[in-house]
Each structure stands twice: as structure tokens, then as C-alpha cells.
C-alpha atoms as a PDB file:
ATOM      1  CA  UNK A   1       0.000   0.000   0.000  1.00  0.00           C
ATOM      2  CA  UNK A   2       1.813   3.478  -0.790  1.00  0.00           C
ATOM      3  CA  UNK A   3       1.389   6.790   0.943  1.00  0.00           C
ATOM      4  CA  UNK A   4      -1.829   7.655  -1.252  1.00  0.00           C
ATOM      5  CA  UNK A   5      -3.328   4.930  -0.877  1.00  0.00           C
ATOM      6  CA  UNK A   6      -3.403   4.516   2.661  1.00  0.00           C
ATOM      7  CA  UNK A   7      -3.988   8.495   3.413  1.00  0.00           C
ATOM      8  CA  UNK A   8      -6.856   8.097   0.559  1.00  0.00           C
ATOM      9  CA  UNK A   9      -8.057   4.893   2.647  1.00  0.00           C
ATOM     10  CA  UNK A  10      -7.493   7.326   6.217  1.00  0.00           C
ATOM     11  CA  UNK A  11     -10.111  10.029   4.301  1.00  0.00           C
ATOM     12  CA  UNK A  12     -12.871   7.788   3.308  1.00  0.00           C
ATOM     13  CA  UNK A  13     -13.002   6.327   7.098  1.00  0.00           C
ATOM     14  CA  UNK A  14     -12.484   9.714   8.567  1.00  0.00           C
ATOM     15  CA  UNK A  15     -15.844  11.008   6.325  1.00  0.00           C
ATOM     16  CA  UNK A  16     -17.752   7.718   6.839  1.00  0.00           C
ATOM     17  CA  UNK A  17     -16.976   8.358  10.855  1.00  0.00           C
ATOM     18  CA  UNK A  18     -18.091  11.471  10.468  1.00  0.00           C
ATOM     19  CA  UNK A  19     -21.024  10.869   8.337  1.00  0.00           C
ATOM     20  CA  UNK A  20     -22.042   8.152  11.019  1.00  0.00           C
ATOM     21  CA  UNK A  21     -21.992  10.613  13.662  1.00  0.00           C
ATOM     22  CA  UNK A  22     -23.798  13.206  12.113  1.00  0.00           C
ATOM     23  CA  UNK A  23     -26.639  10.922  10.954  1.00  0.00           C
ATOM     24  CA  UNK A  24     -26.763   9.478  14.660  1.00  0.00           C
ATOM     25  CA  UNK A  25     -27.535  13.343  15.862  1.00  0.00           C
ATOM     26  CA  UNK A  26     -30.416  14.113  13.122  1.00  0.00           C
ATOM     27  CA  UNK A  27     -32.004  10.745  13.645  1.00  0.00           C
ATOM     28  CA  UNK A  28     -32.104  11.166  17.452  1.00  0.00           C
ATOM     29  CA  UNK A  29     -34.669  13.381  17.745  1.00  0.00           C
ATOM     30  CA  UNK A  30     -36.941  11.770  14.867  1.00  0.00           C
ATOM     31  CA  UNK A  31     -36.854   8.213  16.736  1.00  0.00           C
ATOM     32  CA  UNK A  32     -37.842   6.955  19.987  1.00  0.00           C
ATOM     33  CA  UNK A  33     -36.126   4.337  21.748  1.00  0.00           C
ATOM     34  CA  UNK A  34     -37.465   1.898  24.901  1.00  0.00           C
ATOM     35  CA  UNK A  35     -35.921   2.504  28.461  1.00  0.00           C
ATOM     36  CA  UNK A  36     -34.977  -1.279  27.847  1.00  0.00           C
ATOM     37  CA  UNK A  37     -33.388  -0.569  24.648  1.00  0.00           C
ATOM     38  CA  UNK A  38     -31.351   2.206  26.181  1.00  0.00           C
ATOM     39  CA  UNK A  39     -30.237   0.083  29.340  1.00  0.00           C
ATOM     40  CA  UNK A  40     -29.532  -2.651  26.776  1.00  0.00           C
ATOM     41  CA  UNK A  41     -27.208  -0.522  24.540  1.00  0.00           C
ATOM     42  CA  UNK A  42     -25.441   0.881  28.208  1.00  0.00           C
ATOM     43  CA  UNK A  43     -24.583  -2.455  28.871  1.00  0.00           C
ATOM     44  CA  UNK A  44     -22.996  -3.415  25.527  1.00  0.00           C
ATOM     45  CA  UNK A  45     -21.097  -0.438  25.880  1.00  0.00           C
ATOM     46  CA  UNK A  46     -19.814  -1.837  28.673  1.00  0.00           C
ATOM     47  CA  UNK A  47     -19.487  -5.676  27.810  1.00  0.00           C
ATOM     48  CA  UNK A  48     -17.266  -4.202  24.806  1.00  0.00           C
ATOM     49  CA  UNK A  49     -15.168  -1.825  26.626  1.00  0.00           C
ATOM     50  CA  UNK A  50     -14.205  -5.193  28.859  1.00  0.00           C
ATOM     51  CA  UNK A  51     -13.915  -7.568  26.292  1.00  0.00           C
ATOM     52  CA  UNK A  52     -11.125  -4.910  24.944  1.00  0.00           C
ATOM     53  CA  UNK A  53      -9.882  -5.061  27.786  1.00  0.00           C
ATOM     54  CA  UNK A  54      -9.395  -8.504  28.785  1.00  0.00           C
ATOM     55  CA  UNK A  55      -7.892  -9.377  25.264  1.00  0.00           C
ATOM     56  CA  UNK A  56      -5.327  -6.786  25.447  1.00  0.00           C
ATOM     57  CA  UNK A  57      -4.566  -7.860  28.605  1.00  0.00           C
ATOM     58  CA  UNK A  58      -4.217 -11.577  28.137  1.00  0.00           C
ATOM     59  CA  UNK A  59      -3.108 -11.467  24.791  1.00  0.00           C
ATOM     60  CA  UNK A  60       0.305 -10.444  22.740  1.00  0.00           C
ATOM     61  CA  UNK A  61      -0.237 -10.829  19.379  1.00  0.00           C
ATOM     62  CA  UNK A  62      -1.793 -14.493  18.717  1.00  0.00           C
ATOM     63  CA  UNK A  63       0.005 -15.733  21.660  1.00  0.00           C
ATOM     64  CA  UNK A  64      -0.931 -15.966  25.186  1.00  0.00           C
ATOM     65  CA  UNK A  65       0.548 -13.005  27.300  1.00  0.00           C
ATOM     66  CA  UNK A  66       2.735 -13.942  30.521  1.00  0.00           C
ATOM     67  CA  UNK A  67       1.657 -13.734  33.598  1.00  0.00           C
ATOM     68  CA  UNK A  68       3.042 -10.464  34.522  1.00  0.00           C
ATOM     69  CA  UNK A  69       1.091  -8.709  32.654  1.00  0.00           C
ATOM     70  CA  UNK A  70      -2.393  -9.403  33.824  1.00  0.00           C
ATOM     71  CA  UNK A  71      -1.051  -9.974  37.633  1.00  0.00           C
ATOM     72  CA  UNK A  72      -0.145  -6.176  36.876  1.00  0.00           C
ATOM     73  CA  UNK A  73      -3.558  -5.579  35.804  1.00  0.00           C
ATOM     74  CA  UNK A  74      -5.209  -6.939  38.780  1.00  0.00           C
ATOM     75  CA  UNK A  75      -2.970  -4.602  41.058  1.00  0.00           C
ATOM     76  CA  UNK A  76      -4.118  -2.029  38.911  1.00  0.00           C
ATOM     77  CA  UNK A  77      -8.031  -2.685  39.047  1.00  0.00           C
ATOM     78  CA  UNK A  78      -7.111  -2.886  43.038  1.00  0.00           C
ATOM     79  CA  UNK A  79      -5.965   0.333  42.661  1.00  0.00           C
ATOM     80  CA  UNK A  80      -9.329   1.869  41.335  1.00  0.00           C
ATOM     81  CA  UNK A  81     -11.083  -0.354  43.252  1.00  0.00           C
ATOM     82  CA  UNK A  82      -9.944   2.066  46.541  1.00  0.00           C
ATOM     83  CA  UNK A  83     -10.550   4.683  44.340  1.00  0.00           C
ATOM     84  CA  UNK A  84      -6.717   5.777  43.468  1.00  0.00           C
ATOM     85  CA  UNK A  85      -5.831   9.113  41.050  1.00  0.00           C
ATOM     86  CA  UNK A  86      -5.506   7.510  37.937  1.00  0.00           C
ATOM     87  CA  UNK A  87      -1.885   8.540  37.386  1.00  0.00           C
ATOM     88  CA  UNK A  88      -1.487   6.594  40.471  1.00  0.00           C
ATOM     89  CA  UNK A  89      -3.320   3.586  39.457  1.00  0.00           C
ATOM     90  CA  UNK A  90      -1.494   3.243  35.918  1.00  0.00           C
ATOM     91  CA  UNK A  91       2.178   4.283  37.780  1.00  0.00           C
ATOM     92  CA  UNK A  92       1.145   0.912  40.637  1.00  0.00           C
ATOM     93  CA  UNK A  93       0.250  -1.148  37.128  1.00  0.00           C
ATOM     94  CA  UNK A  94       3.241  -0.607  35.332  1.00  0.00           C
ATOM     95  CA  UNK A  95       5.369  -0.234  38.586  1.00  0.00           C
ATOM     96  CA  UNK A  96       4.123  -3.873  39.652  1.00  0.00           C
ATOM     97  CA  UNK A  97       4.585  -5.337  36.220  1.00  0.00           C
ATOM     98  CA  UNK A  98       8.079  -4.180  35.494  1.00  0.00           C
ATOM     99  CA  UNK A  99       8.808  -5.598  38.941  1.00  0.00           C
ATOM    100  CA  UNK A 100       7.917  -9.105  37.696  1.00  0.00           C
ATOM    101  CA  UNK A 101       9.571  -9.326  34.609  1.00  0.00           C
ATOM    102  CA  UNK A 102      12.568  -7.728  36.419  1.00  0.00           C
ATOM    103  CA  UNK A 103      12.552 -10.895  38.828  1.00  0.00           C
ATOM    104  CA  UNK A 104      12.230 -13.229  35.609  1.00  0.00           C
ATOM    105  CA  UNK A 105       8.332 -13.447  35.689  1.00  0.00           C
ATOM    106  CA  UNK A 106       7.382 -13.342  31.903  1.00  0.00           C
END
């Protein structure tokens, strides 16, 4: 793929972003949707957002991450889960993973 190509390829998803966006805004106020559907499309949000998450945590690439990373993680979501800054919270993540592979944890 040259330069062009890609920055042509970057254009047509920037517009089609865009366009999505817009369209979402003009068609909010013409369509109704159910408190269900609204606490159902909350909770996707969510779901997502984890699933993201949890494979970039226990993944590298196709292969399985070591264990430093997701024991790194966990200290982190024990971080937030007493309610640390979160410069804090990602300083304790990194802090505690760099500690294990340090000590020969992968």
C-alpha cells in the first residue's frame, strides 16, 4: 500500500466516521427508543469496553501473554477499586509489572 493509498483509505473512514456521527444526531430526535433498549445498549457499551480489555490484557499478538502482565492488571483494578488518582493507578500497574519481569516473571 503506498502513501496515497493509505492516506486516501485514512479520508474515506475519517468522512464515513463522520457521516455516522452526524446521521446518529439528526435521527435522534426523529426516533424513539425503549428505556430497555437504552439500558440494553449501556450495557454493551460496557461488555465491549471489557472484552477490549481482557484481550489486550491476556493477549500479545496471537500468543498468550505472561503472567506479569495481567497480575499487573489486577494490582491495577485494586488500585481503582480504593478509588486511586488515575496517574497513580497506571504508575502501581506498570510499577508492579516491570517488577515481575525484572525478577524473571514473563
Amino acid at each position: 500500500m503506498t502513501g496515497w493509498q493509505f492516506a486516501g483509505a485514512l479520508a474515506v473512514l475519517a468522512a464515513g466516521t463522520y457521516a455516522l456521527r452526524v446521521v446518529g444526531l439528526m435521527l435522534r430526535t426523529r426516533t424513539t427508543v425503549s428505556p430497555a433498549v437504552e439500558a440494553l445498549m449501556e450495557r454493551s457499551t460496557m461488555v465491549l469496553l471489557i472484552a477490549v480489555g481482557l484481550t489486550t490484557t491476556l493477549f500479545e499478538g496471537s500468543d498468550l501473554a505472561g503472567p506479569a502482565r495481567p497480575i499487573g492488571v489486577a494490582v491495577g483494578v485494586l488500585a481503582a477499586w480504593f478509588k486511586a488518582p488515575l496517574v497513580a493507578i497506571i504508575v502501581v500497574a506498570a510499577a508492579s509489572t516491570a517488577v515481575l519481569r525484572l525478577s524473571g516473571v514473563p
